[in-house]
Protein backbone atom coordinates (compact mmCIF):
# COMPACT_ATOMS: atom_id res chain seq x y z
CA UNK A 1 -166.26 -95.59 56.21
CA UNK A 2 -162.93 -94.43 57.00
CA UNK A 3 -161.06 -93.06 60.43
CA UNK A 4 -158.77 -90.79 61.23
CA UNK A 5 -156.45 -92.82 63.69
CA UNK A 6 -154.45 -90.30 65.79
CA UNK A 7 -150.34 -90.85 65.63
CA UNK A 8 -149.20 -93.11 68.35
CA UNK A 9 -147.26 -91.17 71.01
CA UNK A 10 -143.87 -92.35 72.96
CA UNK A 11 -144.22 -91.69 76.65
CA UNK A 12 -141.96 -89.03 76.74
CA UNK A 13 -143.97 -87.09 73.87
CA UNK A 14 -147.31 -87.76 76.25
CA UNK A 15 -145.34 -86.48 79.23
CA UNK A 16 -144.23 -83.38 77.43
CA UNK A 17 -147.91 -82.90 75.68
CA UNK A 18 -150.10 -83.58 78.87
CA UNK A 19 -147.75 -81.06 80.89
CA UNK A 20 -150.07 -78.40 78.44
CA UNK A 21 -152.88 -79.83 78.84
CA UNK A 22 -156.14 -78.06 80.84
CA UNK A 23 -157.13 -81.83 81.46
CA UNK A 24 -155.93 -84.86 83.00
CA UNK A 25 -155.36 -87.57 80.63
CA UNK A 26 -154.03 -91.11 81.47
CA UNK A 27 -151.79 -93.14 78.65
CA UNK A 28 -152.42 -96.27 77.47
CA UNK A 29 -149.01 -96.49 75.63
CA UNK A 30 -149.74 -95.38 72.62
CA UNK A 31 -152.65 -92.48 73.10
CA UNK A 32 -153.99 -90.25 75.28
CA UNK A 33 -157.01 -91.07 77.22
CA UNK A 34 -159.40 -88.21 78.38
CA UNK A 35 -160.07 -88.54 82.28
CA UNK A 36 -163.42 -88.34 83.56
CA UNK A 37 -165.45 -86.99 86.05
CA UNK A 38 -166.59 -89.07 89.30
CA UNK A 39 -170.04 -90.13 91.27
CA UNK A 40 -170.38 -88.64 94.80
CA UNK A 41 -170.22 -92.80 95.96
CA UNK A 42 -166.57 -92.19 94.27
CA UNK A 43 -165.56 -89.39 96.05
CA UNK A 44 -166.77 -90.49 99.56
CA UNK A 45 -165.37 -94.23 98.90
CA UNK A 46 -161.70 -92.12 97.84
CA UNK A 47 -161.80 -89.70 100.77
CA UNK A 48 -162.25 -92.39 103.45
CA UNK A 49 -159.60 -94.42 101.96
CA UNK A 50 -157.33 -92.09 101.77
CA UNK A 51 -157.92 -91.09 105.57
CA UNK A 52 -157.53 -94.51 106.66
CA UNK A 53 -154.39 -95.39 105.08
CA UNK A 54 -153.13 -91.68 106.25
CA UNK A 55 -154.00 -92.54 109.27
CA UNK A 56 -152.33 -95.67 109.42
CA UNK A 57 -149.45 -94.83 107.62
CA UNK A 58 -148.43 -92.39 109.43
CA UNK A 59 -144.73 -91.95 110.98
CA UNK A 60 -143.76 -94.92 108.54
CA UNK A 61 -141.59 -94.91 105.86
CA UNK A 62 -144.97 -95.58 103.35
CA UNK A 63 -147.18 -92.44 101.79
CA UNK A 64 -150.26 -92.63 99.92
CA UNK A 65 -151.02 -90.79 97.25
CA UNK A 66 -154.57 -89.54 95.57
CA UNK A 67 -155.64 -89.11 91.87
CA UNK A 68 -153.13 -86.12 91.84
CA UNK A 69 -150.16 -87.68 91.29
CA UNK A 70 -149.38 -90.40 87.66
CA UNK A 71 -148.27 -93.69 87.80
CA UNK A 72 -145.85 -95.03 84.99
CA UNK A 73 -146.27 -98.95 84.76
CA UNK A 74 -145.55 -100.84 81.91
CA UNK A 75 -145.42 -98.19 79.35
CA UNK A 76 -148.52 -96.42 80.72
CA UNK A 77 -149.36 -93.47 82.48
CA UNK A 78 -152.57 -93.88 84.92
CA UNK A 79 -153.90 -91.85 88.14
CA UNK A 80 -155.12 -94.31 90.33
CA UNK A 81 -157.76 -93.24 92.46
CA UNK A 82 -155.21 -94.27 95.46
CA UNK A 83 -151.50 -95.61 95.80
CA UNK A 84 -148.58 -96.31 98.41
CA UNK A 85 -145.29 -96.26 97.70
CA UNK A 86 -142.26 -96.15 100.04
CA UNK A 87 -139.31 -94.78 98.86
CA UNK A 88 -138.99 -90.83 98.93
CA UNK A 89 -139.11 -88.68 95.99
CA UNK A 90 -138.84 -84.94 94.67
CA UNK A 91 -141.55 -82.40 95.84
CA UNK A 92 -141.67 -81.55 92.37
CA UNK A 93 -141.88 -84.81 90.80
CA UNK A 94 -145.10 -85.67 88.98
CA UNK A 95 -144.56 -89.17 88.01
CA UNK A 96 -144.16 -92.20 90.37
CA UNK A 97 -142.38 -95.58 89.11
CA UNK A 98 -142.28 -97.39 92.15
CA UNK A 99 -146.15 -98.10 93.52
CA UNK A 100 -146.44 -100.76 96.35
CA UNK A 101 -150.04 -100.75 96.43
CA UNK A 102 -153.13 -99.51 93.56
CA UNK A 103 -156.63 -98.82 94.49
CA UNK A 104 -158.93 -98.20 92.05
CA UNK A 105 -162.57 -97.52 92.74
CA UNK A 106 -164.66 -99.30 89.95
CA UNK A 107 -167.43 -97.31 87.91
CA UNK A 108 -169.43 -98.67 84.65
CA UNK A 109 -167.44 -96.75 82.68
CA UNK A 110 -164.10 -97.58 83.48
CA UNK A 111 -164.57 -101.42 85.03
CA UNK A 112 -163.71 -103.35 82.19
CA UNK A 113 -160.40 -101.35 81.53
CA UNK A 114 -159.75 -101.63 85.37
CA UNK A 115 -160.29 -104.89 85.82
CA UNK A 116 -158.00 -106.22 82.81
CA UNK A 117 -155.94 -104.07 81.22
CA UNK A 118 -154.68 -102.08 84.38
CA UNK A 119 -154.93 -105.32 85.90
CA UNK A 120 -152.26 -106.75 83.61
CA UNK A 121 -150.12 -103.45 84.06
CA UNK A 122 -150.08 -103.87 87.28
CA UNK A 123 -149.24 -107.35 87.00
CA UNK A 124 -146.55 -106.36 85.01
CA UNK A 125 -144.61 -103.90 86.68
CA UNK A 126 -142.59 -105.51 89.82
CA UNK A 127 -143.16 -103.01 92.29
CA UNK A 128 -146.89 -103.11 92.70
CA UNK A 129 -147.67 -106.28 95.30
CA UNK A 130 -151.66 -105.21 95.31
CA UNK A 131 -154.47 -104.28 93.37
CA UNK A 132 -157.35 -103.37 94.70
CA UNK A 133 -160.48 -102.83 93.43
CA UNK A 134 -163.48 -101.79 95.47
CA UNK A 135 -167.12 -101.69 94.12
CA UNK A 136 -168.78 -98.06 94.78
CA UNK A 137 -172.36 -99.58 94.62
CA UNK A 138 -171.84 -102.95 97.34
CA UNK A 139 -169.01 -103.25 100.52
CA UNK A 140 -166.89 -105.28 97.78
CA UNK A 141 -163.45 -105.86 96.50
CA UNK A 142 -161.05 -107.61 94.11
CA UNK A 143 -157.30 -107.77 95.39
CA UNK A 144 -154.73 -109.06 92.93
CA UNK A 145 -151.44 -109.74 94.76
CA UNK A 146 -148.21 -111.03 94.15
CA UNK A 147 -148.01 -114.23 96.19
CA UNK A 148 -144.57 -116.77 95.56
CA UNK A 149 -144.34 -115.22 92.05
CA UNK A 150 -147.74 -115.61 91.00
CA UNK A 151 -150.41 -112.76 90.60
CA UNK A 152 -153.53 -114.11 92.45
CA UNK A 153 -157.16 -112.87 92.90
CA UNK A 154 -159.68 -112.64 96.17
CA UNK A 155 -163.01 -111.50 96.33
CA UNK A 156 -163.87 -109.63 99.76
CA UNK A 157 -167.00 -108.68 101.26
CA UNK A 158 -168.42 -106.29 103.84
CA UNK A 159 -167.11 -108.46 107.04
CA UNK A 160 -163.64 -109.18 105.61
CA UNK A 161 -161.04 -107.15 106.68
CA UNK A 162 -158.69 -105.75 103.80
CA UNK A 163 -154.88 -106.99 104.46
CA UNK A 164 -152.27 -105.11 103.40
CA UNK A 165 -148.95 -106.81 104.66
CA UNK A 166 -146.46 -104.88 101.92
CA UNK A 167 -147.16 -101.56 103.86
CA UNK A 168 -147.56 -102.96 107.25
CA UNK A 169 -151.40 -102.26 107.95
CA UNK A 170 -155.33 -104.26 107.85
CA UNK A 171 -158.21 -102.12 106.64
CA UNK A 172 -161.82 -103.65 107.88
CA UNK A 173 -163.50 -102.97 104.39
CA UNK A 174 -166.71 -101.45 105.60
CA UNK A 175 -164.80 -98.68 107.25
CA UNK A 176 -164.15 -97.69 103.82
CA UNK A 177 -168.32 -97.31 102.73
CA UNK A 178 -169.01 -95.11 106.28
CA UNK A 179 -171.08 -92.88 105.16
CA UNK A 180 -172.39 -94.13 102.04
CA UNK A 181 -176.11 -94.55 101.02
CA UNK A 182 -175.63 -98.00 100.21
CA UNK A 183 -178.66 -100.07 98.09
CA UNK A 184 -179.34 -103.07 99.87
CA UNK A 185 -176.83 -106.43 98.90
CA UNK A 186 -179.09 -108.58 96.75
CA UNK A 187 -176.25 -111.27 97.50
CA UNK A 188 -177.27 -110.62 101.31
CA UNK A 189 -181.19 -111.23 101.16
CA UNK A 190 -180.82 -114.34 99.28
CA UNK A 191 -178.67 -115.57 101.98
CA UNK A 192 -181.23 -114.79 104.77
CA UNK A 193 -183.63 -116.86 102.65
């Protein structure tokens, strides 16, 4: 069986392309990859978060940013489903290269690539201090962050508050679920047992 394998691209040949593009695609630095749609968990879990760190960032010399806006990092182009970053930029610029702080909210689809291979971009590129990945099914997260050089890993939970000391501000993570039609936490009822 044989393949047609599409030409690798440079990033400046994706930048150029995607600008005619109908549809969003991220770049993993060597193809385009075809964005896809959301869950309504997604949407609610993005919307609160970006009202609380609005709301908290505001009058500071940090903004956060939605899926609107691309992130270069090591070679690649992504939209994360949130970001801070603190320096200014052009109202017409379309690409950021200088993210404090990812959030990505996880979905079957996209979990594996989230949790390692943006997870090594990230790792990579020396602006990003935290990566944070929240569960849309459970009050849950993984933050990667960069702690006396090294790139380190914490689980959170529903009574753990989210600490984000590279942008000045502490998120309680279940203010981020209000609102959502949660299952019940397996992990909870074997507890109380």
């Amino acid at each position: 069986m044989s393949v047609a394998l599409r030409p690798s691209m440079t990033l400046a040949e994706f930048l150029a392309w995607e600008d005619g593009q109908d549809l969003r695609h991220e770049f993993d630095g060597f193809h385009p990859v075809a964005m896809t749609g959301g869950t309504r968990a997604h949407a609610i879990l993005q919307g609160n978060l970006m009202g609380a760190l609005h709301g908290r960032l505001r009058g500071g010399p940090c903004r956060a940013f939605g899926s609107d806006l691309k992130v270069e990092v090591a070679g690649s182009i992504r939209y994360p489903d949130a970001f801070v970053v603190c320096t200014g930029g052009a109202n017409d610029s379309t690409v950021v290269r200088d993210p404090v702080v990812i959030f990505e909210v996880l979905s079957p689809s996209t979990a594996a690539n989230d949790r390692i291979t943006k997870n090594r971009e990230y790792a990579a590129t020396p602006s990003v201090r935290r990566y944070v990945m929240l569960e849309q099914d459970r009050i849950a997260a993984t933050v990667f962050a960069r702690i006396e050089g090294e790139w380190r890993g914490a689980l959170l939970t529903e009574a753990d508050t989210l600490h984000l000391p590279e942008i000045g501000i502490a998120l309680p993570l279940a203010e981020l679920y209000e609102d959502m039609d949660l299952p019940p936490d397996p992990d909870s009822a074997a507890r109380e047992t």
